[in-house]
C-alpha atoms as a PDB file:
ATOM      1  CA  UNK A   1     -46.988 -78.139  40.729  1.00  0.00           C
ATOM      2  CA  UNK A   2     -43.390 -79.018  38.979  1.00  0.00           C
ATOM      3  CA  UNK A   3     -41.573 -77.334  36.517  1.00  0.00           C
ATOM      4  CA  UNK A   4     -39.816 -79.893  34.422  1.00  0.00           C
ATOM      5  CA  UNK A   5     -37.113 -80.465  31.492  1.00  0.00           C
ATOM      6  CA  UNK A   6     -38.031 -83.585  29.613  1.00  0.00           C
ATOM      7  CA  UNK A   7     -35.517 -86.070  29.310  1.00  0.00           C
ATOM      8  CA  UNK A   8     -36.149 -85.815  25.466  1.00  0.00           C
ATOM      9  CA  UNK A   9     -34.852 -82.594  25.329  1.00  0.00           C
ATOM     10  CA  UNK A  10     -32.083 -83.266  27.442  1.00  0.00           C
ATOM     11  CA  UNK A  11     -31.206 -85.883  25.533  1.00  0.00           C
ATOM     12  CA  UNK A  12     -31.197 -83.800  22.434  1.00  0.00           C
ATOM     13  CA  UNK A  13     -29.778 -80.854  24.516  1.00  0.00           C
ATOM     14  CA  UNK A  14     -27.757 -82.416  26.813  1.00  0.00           C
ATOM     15  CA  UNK A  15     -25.264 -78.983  27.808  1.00  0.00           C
ATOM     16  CA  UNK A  16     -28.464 -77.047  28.516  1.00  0.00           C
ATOM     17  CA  UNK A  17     -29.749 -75.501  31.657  1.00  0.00           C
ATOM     18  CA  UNK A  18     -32.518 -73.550  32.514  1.00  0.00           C
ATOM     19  CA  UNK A  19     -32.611 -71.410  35.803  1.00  0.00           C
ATOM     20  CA  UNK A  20     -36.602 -70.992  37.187  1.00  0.00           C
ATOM     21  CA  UNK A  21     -37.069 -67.689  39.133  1.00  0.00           C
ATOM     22  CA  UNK A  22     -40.738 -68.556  41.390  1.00  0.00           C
ATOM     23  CA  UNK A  23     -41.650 -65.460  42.860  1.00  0.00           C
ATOM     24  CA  UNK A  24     -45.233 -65.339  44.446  1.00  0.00           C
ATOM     25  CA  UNK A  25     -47.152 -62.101  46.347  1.00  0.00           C
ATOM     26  CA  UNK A  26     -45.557 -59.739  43.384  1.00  0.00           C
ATOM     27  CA  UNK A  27     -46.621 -56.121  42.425  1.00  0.00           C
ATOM     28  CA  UNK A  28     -46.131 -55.662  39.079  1.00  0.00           C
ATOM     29  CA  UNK A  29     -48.462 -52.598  39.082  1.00  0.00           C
ATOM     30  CA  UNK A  30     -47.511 -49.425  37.701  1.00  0.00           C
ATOM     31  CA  UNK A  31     -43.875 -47.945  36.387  1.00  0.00           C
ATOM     32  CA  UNK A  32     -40.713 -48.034  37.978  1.00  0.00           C
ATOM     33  CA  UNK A  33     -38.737 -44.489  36.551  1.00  0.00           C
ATOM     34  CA  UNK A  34     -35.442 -46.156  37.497  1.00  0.00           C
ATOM     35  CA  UNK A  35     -36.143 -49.821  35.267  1.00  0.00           C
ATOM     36  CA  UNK A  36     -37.420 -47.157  32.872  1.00  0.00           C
ATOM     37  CA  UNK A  37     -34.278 -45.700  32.822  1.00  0.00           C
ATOM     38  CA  UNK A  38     -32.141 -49.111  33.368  1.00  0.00           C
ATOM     39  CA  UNK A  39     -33.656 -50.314  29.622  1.00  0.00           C
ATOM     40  CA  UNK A  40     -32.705 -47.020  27.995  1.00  0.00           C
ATOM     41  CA  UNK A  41     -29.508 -47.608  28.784  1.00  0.00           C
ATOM     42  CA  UNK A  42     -28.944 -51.279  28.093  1.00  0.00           C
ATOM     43  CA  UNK A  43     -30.821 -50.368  24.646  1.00  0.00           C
ATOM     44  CA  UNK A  44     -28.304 -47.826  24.395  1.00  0.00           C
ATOM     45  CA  UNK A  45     -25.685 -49.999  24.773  1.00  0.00           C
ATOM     46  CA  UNK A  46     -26.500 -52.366  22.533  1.00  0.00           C
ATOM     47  CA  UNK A  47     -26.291 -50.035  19.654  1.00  0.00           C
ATOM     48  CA  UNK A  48     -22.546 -49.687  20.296  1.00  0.00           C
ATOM     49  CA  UNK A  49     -22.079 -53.441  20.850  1.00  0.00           C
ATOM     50  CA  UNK A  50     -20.031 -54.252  17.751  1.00  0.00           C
ATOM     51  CA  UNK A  51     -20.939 -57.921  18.430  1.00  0.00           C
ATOM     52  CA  UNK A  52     -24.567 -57.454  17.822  1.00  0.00           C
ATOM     53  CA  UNK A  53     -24.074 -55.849  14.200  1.00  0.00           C
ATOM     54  CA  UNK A  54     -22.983 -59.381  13.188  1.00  0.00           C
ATOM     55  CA  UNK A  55     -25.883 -61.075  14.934  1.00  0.00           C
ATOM     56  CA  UNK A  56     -26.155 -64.358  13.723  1.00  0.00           C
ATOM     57  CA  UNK A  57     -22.914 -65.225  14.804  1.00  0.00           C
ATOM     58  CA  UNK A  58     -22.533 -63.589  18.484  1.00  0.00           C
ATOM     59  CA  UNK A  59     -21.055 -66.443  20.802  1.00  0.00           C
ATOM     60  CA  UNK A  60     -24.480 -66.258  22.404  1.00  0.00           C
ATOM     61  CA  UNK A  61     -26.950 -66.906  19.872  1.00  0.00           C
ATOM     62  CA  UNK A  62     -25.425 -68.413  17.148  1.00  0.00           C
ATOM     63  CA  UNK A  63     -26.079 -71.645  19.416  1.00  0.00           C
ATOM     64  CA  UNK A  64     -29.823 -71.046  19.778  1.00  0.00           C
ATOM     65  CA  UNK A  65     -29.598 -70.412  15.952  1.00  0.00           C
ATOM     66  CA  UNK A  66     -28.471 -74.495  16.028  1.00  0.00           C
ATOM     67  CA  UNK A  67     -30.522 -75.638  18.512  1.00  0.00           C
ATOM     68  CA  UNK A  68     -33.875 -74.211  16.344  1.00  0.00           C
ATOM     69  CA  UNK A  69     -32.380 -75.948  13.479  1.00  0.00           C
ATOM     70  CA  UNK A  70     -31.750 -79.118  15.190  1.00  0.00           C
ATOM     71  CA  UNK A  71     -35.363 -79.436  16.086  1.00  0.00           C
ATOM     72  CA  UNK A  72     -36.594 -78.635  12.946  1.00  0.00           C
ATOM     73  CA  UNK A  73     -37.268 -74.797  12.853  1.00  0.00           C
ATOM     74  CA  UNK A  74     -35.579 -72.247  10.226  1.00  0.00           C
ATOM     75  CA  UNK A  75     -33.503 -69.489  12.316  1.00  0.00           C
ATOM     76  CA  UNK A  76     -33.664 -67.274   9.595  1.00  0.00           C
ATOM     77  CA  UNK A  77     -37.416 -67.076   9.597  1.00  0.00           C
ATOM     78  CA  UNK A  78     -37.954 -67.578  13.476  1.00  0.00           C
ATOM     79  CA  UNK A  79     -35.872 -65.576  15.697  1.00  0.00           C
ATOM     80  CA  UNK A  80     -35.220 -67.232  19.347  1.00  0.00           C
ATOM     81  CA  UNK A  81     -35.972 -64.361  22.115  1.00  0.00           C
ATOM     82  CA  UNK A  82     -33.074 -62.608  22.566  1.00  0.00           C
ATOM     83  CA  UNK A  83     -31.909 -62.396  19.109  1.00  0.00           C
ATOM     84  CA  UNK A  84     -35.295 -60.567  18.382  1.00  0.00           C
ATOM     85  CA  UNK A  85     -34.574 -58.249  20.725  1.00  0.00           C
ATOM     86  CA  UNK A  86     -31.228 -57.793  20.513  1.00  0.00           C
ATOM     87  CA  UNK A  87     -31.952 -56.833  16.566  1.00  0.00           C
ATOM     88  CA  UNK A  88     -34.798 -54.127  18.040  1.00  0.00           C
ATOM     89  CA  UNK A  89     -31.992 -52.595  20.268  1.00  0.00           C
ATOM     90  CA  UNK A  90     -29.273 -52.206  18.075  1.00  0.00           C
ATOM     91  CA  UNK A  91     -31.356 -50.205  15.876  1.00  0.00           C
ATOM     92  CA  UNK A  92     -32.240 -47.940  19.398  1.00  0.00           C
ATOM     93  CA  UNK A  93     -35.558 -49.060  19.225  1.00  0.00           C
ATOM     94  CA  UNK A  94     -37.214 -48.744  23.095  1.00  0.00           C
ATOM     95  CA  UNK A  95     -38.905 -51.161  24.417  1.00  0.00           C
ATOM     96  CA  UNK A  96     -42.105 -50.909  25.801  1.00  0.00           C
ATOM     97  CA  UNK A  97     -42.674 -51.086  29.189  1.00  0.00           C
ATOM     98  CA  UNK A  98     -45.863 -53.494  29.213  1.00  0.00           C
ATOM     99  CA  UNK A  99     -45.290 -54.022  33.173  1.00  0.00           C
ATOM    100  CA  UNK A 100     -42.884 -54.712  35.610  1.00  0.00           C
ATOM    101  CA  UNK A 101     -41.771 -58.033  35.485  1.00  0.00           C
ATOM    102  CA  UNK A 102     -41.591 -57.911  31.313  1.00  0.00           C
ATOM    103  CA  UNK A 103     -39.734 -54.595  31.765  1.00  0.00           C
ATOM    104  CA  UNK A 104     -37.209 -56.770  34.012  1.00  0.00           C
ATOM    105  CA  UNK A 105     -36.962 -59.766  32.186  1.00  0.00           C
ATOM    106  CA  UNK A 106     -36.157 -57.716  28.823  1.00  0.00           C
ATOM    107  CA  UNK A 107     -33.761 -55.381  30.333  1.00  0.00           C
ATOM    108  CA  UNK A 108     -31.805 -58.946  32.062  1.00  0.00           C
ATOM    109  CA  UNK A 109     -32.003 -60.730  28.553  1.00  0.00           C
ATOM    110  CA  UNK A 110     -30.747 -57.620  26.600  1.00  0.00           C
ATOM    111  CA  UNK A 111     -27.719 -56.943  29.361  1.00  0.00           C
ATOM    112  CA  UNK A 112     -26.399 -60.972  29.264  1.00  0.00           C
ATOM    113  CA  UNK A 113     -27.697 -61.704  25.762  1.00  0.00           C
ATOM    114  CA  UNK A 114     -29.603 -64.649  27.283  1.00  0.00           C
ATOM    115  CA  UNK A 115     -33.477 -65.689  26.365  1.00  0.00           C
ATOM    116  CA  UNK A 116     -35.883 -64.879  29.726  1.00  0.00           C
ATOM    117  CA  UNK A 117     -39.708 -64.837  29.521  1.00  0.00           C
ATOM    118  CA  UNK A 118     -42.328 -65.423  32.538  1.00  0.00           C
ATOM    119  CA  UNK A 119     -45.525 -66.849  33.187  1.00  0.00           C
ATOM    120  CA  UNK A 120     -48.743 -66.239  35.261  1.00  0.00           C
ATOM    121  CA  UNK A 121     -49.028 -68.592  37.465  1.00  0.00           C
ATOM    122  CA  UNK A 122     -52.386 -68.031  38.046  1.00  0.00           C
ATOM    123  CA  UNK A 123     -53.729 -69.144  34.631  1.00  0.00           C
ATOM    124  CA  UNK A 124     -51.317 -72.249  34.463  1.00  0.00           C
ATOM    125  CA  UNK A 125     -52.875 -75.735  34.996  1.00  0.00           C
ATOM    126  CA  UNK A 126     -50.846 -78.716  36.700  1.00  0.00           C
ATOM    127  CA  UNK A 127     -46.958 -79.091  35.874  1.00  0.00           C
ATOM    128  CA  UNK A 128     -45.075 -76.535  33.751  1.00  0.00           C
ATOM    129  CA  UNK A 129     -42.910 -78.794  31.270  1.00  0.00           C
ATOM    130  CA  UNK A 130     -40.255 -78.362  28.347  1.00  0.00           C
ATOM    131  CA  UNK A 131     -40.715 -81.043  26.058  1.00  0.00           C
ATOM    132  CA  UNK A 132     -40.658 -82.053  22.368  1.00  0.00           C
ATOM    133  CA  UNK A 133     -44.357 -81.366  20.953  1.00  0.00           C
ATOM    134  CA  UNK A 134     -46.532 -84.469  19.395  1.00  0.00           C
ATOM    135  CA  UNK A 135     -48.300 -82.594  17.197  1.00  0.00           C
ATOM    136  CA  UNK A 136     -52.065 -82.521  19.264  1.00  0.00           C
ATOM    137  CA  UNK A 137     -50.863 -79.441  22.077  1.00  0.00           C
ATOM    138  CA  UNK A 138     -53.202 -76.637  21.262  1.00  0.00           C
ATOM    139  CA  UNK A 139     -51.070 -72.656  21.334  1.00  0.00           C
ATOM    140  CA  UNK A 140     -53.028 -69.204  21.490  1.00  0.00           C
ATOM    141  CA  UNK A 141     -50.389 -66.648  20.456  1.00  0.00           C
ATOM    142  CA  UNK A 142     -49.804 -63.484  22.308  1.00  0.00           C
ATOM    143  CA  UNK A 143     -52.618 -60.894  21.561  1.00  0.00           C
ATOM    144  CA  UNK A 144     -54.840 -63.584  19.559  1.00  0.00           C
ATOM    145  CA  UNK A 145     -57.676 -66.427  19.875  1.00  0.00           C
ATOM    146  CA  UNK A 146     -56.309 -68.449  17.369  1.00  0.00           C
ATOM    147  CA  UNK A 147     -55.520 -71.498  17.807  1.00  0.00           C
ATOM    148  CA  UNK A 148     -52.455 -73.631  16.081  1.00  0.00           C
ATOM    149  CA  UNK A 149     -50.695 -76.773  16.585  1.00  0.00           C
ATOM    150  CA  UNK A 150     -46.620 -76.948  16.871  1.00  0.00           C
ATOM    151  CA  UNK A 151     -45.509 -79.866  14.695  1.00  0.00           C
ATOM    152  CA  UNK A 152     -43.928 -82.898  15.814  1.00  0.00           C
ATOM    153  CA  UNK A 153     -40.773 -82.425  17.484  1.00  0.00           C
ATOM    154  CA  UNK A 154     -40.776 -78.928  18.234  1.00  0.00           C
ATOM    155  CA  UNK A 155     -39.987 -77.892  21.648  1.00  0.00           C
ATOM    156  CA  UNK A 156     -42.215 -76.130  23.132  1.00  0.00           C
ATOM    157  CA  UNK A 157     -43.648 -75.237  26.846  1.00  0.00           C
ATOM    158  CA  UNK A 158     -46.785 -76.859  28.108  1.00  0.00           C
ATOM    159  CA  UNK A 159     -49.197 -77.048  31.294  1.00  0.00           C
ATOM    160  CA  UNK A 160     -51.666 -79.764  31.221  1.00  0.00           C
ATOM    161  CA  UNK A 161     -53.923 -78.023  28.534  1.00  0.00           C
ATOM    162  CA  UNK A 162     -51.946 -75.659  26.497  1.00  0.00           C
ATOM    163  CA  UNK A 163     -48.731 -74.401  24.582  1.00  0.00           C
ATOM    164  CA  UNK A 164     -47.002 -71.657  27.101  1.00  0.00           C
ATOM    165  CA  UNK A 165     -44.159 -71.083  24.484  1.00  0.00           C
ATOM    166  CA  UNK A 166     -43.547 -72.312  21.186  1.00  0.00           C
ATOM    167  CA  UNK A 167     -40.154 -72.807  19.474  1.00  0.00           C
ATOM    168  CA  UNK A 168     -38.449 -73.163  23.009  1.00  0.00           C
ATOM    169  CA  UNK A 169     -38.667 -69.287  23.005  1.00  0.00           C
ATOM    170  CA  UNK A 170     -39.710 -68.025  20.222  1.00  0.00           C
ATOM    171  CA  UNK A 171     -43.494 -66.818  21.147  1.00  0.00           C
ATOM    172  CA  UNK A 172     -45.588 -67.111  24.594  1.00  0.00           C
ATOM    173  CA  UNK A 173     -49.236 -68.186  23.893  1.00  0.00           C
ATOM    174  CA  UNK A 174     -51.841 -65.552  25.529  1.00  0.00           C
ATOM    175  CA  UNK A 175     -53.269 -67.619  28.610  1.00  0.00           C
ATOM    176  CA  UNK A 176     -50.553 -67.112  30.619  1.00  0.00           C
ATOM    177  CA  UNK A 177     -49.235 -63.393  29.846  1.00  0.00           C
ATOM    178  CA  UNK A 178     -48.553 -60.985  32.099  1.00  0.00           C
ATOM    179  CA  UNK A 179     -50.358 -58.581  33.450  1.00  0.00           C
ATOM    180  CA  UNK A 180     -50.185 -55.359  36.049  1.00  0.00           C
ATOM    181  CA  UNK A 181     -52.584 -57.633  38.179  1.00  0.00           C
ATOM    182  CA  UNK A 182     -50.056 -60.760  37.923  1.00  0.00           C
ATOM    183  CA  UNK A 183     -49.135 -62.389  41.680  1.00  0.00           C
ATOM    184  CA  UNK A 184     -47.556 -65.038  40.940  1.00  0.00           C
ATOM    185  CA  UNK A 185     -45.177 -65.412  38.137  1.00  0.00           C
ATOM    186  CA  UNK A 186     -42.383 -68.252  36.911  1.00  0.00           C
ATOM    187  CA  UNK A 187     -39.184 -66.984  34.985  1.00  0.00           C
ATOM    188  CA  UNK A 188     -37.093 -68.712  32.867  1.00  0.00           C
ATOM    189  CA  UNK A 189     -33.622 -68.212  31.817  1.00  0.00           C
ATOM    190  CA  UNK A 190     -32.608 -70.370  29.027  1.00  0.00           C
ATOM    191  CA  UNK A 191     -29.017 -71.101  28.650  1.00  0.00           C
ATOM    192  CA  UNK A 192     -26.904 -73.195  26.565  1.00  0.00           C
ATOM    193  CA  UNK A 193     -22.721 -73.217  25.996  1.00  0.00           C
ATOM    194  CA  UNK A 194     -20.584 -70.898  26.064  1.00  0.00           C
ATOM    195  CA  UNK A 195     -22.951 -70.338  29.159  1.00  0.00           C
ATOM    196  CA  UNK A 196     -21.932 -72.687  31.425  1.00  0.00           C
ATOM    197  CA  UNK A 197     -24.029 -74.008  34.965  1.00  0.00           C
ATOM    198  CA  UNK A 198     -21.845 -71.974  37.227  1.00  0.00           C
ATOM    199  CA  UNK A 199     -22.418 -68.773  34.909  1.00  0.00           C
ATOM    200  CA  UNK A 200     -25.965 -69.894  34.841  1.00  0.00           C
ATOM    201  CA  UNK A 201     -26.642 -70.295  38.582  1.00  0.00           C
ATOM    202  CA  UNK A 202     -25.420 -66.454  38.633  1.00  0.00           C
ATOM    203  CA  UNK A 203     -27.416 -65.272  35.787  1.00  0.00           C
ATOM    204  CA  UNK A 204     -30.448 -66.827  37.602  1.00  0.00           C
ATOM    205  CA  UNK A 205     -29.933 -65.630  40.873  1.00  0.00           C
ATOM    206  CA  UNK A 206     -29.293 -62.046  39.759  1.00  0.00           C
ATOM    207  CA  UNK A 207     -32.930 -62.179  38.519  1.00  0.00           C
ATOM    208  CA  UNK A 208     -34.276 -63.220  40.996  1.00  0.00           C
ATOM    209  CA  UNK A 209     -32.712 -60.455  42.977  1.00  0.00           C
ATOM    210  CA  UNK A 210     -34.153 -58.115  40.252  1.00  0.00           C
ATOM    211  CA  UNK A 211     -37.353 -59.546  40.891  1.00  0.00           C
ATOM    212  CA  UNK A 212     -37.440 -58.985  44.667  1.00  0.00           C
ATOM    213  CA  UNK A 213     -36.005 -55.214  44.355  1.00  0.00           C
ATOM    214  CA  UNK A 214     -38.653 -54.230  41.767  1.00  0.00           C
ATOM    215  CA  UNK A 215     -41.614 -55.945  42.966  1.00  0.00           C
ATOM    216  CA  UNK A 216     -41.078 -57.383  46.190  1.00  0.00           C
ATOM    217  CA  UNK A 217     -42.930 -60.937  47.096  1.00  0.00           C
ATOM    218  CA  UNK A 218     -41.128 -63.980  47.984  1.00  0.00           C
ATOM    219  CA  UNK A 219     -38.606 -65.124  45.569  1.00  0.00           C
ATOM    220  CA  UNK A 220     -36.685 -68.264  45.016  1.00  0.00           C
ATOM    221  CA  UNK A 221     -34.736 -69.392  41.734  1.00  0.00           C
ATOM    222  CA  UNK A 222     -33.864 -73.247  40.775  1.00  0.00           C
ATOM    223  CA  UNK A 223     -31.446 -74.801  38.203  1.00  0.00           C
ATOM    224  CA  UNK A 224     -32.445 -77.473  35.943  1.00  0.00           C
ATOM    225  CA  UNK A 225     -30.316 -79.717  34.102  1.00  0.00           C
ATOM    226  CA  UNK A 226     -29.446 -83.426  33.187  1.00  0.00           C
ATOM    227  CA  UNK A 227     -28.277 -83.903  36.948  1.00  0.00           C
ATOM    228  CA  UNK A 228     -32.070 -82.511  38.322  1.00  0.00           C
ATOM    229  CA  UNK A 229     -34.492 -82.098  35.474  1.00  0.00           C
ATOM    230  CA  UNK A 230     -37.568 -81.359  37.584  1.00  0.00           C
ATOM    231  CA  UNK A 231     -38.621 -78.836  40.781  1.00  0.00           C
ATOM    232  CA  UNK A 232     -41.639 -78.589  43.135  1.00  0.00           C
ATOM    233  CA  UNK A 233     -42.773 -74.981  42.400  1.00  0.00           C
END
């Protein structure tokens, strides 16, 4: 199994990076009072971050703002990730804890304003890829059996059979949530200027750190870019 960055989005995208955090043997059972208390007070935070009042232009996600536009998508009607939740924290809104990892990957995203989402490895067939959609890749969305097909050009994230994420990371389709039973799990960290590859590399391996101290299992964490655009997994 790979995890890939098509050279069509990097060609579109060429400053981008993602970081991959593969951790397999997790336990993402049960509640962790401490992570509990870690996303209280990065929520907490946020509602005194001046920076976040004035959303749609924070030096962090006014460039995913772009990128959605670039490929076709209106940012004022589809919020990337992060901006979503940064406009649920500022209002002191807590977030759920729906298990470990998701607890983790929120409070990481919230605390460097970067998008992060994970997938079960378990119910993922073949190669993970980032790519630009055709129009004919079939996405479940969270919590539904509906089906719907990204137009043309969007980028999304695909196995062999499905939609994983639509609008880069917008929405995660339902076959490859998370779950308390989850094992084996791939995390992404999406980053794109002012976040530079160094910054990136940091960002990434913090995770996976995070990912190791909460819920053990054996961890590793990749970069992918225009210089290495795919990974064995």
């Amino acid at each position: 199994m790979k995890d890939i960055v098509a050279p069509e989005v990097l060609a579109k995208f060429p400053d981008y990076v993602r970081g991959v955090v593969i951790a397999r043997g997790v336990d993402n059972s049960g509640e962790n009072q401490r992570l509990i208390e870690l996303l209280r007070k990065v929520v907490q935070e946020a509602t005194q971050d001046e920076s976040l009042q004035d959303i749609k232009n924070h030096p962090r996600i006014a460039p995913w703002r772009q990128a959605y536009s670039d490929f076709g998508t209106n940012p004022n009607k589809f919020y990337c990730s992060i901006e979503s939740l940064g406009r649920r924290a500022r209002r002191g809104d807590q977030l759920p804890y729906i298990d470990t990892l998701v607890a983790l990957f929120n409070y990481f995203s919230l605390k460097h304003i970067v998008p992060s989402g994970g997938d079960d490895l378990a119910s993922a067939e073949g190669d993970l890829r980032l790519t630009l959609a055709k129009g004919d890749e079939p996405f479940t969305p969270l919590g539904s059996e509906a089906i719907e097909y990204p137009p043309p050009g969007e980028v999304i994230y695909v196995d062999n059979s499905k939609v994983m994420c639509r609008r880069w990371n917008w929405r995660q389709g339902d076959q490859t949530k998370l779950s308390p039973a989850t094992r084996n799990v791939a995390i992404n960290v999406d980053c794109l200027p002012p976040v530079s590859k160094d910054e990136a590399k940091a960002l990434t391996g913090e995770l996976a750190e995070l990912v190791r101290e909460f819920c053990g299992g054996e961890v590793k964490y990749f970069l992918l870019d225009t210089v290495q655009n795919e990974v064995e997994i």
